[in-house]
C-alpha atoms as a PDB file:
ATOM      1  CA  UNK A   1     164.862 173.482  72.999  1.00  0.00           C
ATOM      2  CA  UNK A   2     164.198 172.936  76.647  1.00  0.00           C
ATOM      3  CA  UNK A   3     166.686 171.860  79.341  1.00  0.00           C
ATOM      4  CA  UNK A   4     167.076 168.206  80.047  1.00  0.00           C
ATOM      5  CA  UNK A   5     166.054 167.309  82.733  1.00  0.00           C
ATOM      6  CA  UNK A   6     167.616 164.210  84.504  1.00  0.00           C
ATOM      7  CA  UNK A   7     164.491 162.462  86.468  1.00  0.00           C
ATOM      8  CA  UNK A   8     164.744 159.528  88.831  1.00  0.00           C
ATOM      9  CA  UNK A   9     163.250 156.680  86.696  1.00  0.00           C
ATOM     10  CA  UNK A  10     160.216 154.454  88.338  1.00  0.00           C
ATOM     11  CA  UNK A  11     161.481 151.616  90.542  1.00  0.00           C
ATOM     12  CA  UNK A  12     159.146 149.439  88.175  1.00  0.00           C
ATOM     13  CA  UNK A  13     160.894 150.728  84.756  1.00  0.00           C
ATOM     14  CA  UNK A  14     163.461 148.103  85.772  1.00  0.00           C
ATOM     15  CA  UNK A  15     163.850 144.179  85.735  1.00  0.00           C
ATOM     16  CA  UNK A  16     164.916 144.406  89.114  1.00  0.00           C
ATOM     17  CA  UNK A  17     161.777 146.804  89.777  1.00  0.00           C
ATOM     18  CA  UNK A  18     159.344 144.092  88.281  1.00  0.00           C
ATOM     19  CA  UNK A  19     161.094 141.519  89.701  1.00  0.00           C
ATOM     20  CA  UNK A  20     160.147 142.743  93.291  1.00  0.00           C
ATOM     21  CA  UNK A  21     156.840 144.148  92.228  1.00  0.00           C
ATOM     22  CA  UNK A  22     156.195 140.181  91.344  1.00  0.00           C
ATOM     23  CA  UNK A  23     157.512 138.879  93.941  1.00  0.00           C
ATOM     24  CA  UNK A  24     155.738 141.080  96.426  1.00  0.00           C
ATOM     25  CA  UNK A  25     152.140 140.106  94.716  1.00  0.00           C
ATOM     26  CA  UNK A  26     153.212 136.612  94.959  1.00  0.00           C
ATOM     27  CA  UNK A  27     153.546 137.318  98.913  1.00  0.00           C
ATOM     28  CA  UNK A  28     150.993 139.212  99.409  1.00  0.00           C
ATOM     29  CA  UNK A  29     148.596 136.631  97.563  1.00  0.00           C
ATOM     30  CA  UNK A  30     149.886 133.804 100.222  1.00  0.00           C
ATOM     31  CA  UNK A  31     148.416 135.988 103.148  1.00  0.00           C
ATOM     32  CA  UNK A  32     144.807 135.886 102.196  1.00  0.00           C
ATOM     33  CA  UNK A  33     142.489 133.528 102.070  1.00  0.00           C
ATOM     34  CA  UNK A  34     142.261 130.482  99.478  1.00  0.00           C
ATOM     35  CA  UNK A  35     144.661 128.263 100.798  1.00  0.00           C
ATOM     36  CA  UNK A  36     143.776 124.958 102.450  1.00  0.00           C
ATOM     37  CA  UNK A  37     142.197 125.038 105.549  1.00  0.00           C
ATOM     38  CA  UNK A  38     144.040 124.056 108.555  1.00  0.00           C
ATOM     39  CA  UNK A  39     143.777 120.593 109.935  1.00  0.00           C
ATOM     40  CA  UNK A  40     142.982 119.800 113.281  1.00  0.00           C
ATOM     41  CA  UNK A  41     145.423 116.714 114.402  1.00  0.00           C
ATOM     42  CA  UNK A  42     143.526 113.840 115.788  1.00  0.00           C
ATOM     43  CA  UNK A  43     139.547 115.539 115.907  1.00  0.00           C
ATOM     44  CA  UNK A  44     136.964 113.968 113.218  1.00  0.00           C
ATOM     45  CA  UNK A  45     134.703 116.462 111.143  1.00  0.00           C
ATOM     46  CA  UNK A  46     132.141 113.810 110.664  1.00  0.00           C
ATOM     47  CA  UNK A  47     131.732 113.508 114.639  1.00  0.00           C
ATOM     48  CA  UNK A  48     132.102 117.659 114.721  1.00  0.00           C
ATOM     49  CA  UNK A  49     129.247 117.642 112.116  1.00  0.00           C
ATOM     50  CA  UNK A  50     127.714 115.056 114.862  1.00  0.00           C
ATOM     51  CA  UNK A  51     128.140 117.292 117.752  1.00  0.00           C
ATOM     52  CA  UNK A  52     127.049 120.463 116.286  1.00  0.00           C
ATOM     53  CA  UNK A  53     123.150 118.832 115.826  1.00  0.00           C
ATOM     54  CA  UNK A  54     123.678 116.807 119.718  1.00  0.00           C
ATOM     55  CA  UNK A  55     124.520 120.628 121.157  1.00  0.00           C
ATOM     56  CA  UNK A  56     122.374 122.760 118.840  1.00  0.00           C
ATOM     57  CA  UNK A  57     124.579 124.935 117.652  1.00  0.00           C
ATOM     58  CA  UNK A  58     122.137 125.515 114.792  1.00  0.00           C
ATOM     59  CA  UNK A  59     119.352 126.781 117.164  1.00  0.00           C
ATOM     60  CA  UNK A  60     122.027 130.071 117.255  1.00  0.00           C
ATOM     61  CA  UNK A  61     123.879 130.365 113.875  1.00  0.00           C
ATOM     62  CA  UNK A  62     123.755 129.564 110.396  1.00  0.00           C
ATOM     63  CA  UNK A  63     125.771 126.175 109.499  1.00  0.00           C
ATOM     64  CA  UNK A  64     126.481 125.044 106.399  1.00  0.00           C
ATOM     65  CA  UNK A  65     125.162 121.292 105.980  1.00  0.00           C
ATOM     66  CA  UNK A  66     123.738 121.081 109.042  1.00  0.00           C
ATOM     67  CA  UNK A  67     120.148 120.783 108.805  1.00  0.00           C
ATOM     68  CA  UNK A  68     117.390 123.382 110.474  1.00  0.00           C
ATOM     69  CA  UNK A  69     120.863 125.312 111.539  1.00  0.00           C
ATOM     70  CA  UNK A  70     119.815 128.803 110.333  1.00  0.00           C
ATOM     71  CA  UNK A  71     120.185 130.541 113.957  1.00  0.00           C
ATOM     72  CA  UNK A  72     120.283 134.384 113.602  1.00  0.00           C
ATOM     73  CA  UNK A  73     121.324 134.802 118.041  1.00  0.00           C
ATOM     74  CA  UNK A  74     124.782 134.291 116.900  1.00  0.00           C
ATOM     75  CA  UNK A  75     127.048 134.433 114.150  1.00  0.00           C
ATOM     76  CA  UNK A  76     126.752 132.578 110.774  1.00  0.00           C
ATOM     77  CA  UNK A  77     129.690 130.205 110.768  1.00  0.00           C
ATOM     78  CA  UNK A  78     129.527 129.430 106.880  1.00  0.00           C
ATOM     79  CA  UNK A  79     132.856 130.601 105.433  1.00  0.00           C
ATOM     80  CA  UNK A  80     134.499 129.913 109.124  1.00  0.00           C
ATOM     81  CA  UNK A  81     137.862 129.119 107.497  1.00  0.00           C
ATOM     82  CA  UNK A  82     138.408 132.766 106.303  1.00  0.00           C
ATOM     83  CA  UNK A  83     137.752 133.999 109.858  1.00  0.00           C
ATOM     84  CA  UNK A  84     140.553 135.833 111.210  1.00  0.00           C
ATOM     85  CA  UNK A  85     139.071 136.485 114.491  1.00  0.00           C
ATOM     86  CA  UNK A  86     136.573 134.899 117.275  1.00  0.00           C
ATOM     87  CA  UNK A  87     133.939 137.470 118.717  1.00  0.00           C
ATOM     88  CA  UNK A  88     136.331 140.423 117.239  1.00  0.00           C
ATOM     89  CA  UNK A  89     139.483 139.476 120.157  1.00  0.00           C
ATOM     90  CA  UNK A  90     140.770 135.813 119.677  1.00  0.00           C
ATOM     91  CA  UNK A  91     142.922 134.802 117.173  1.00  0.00           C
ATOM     92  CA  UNK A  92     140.701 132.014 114.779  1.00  0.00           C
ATOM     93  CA  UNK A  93     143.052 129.681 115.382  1.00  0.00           C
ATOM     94  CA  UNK A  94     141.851 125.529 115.596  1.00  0.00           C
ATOM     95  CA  UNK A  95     143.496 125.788 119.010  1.00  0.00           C
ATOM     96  CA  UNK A  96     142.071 128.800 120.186  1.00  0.00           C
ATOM     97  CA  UNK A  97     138.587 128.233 118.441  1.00  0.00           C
ATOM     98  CA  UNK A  98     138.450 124.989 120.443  1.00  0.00           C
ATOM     99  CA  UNK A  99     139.054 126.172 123.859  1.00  0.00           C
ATOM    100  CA  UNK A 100     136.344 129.084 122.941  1.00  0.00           C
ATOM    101  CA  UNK A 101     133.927 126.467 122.138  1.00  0.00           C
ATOM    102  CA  UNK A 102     134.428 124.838 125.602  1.00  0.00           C
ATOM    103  CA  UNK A 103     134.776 127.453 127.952  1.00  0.00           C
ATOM    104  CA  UNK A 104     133.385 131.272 125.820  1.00  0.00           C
ATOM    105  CA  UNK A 105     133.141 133.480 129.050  1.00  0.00           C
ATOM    106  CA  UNK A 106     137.076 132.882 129.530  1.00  0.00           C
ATOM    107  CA  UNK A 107     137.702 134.904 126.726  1.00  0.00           C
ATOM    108  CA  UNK A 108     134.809 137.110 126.611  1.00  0.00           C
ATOM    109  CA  UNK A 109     132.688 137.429 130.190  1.00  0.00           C
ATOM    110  CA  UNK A 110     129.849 139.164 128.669  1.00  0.00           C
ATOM    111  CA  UNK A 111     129.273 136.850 125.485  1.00  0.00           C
ATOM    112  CA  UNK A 112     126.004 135.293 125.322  1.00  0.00           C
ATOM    113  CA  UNK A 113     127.003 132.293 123.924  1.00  0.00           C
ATOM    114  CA  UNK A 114     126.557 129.124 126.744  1.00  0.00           C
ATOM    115  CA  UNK A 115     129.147 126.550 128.413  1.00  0.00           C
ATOM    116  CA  UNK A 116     127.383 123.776 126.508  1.00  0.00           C
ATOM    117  CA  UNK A 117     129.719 120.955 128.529  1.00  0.00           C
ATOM    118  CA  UNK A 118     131.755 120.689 125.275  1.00  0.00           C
ATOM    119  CA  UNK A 119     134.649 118.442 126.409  1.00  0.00           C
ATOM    120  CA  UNK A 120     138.136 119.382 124.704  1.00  0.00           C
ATOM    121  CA  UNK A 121     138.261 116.702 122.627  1.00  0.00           C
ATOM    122  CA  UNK A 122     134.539 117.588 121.309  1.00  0.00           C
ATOM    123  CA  UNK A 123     135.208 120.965 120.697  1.00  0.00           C
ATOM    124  CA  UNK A 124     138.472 119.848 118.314  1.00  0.00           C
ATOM    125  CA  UNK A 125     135.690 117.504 116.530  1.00  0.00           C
ATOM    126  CA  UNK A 126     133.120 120.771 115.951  1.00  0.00           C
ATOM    127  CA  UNK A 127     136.236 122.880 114.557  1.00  0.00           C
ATOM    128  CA  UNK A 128     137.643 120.162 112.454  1.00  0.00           C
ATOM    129  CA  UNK A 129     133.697 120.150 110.755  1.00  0.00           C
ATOM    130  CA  UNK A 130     133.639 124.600 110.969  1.00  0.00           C
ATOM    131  CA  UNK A 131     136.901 124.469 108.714  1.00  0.00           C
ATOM    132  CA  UNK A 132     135.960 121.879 106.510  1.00  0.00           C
ATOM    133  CA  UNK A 133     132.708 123.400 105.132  1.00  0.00           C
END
């Protein structure tokens, strides 16, 4: 009959082992995507919806429920609420997305995208609408 051998059981084999394994996929779940999107405190996504046709964002990327917005210069922004990241550097943030939309060579000199004008208070408007679609 062989030896036996005394081997080191799996960390799952245990309660406490699928206790943390369940606990860490209950983590891990809450750091992707299909939560709520975040709100933007005091801006209007009807007047961002608004804005986005007055500025013509449309004429450079693809908008969902915006109509004739199927611009191919820029980015689609359908899906902008699982974004992570604005043009690959800034955080997608509401704050941070908004101060893109009003000033984009701050953060990126060599973007193509324009200084429309967008006051502050506009661009909160346009990325209360972006996370709401």
């Amino acid at each position: 009959m062989p030896p036996v051998v005394n081997r080191p059981r799996p960390a799952l084999a245990s309660a406490g082992g699928l206790a943390a394994a369940a606990l860490a996929a209950l983590l891990l779940g809450a750091c992707g995507g299909g939560g709520e999107a975040p709100t933007v405190p005091g801006a209007s996504a009807p007047r961002g919806r608004a804005l986005i046709t007055y500025y013509g964002c449309g004429a450079c990327h693809r908008i969902s429920g915006i109509d004739q917005a199927d611009g191919r210069v820029g980015p689609s922004l359908e899906g902008f609420a699982e974004r992570r990241y604005v043009s690959g550097r800034l955080a997608a943030t509401p704050a941070s997305v908004a101060q893109w939309i009003v000033d984009p060579q701050r953060y990126l000199p060599q973007t193509i995208m324009p200084t429309l004008g967008v006051t502050p208070g506009q661009a909160r408007d346009i990325v209360a609408y972006l996370y709401r679609q």
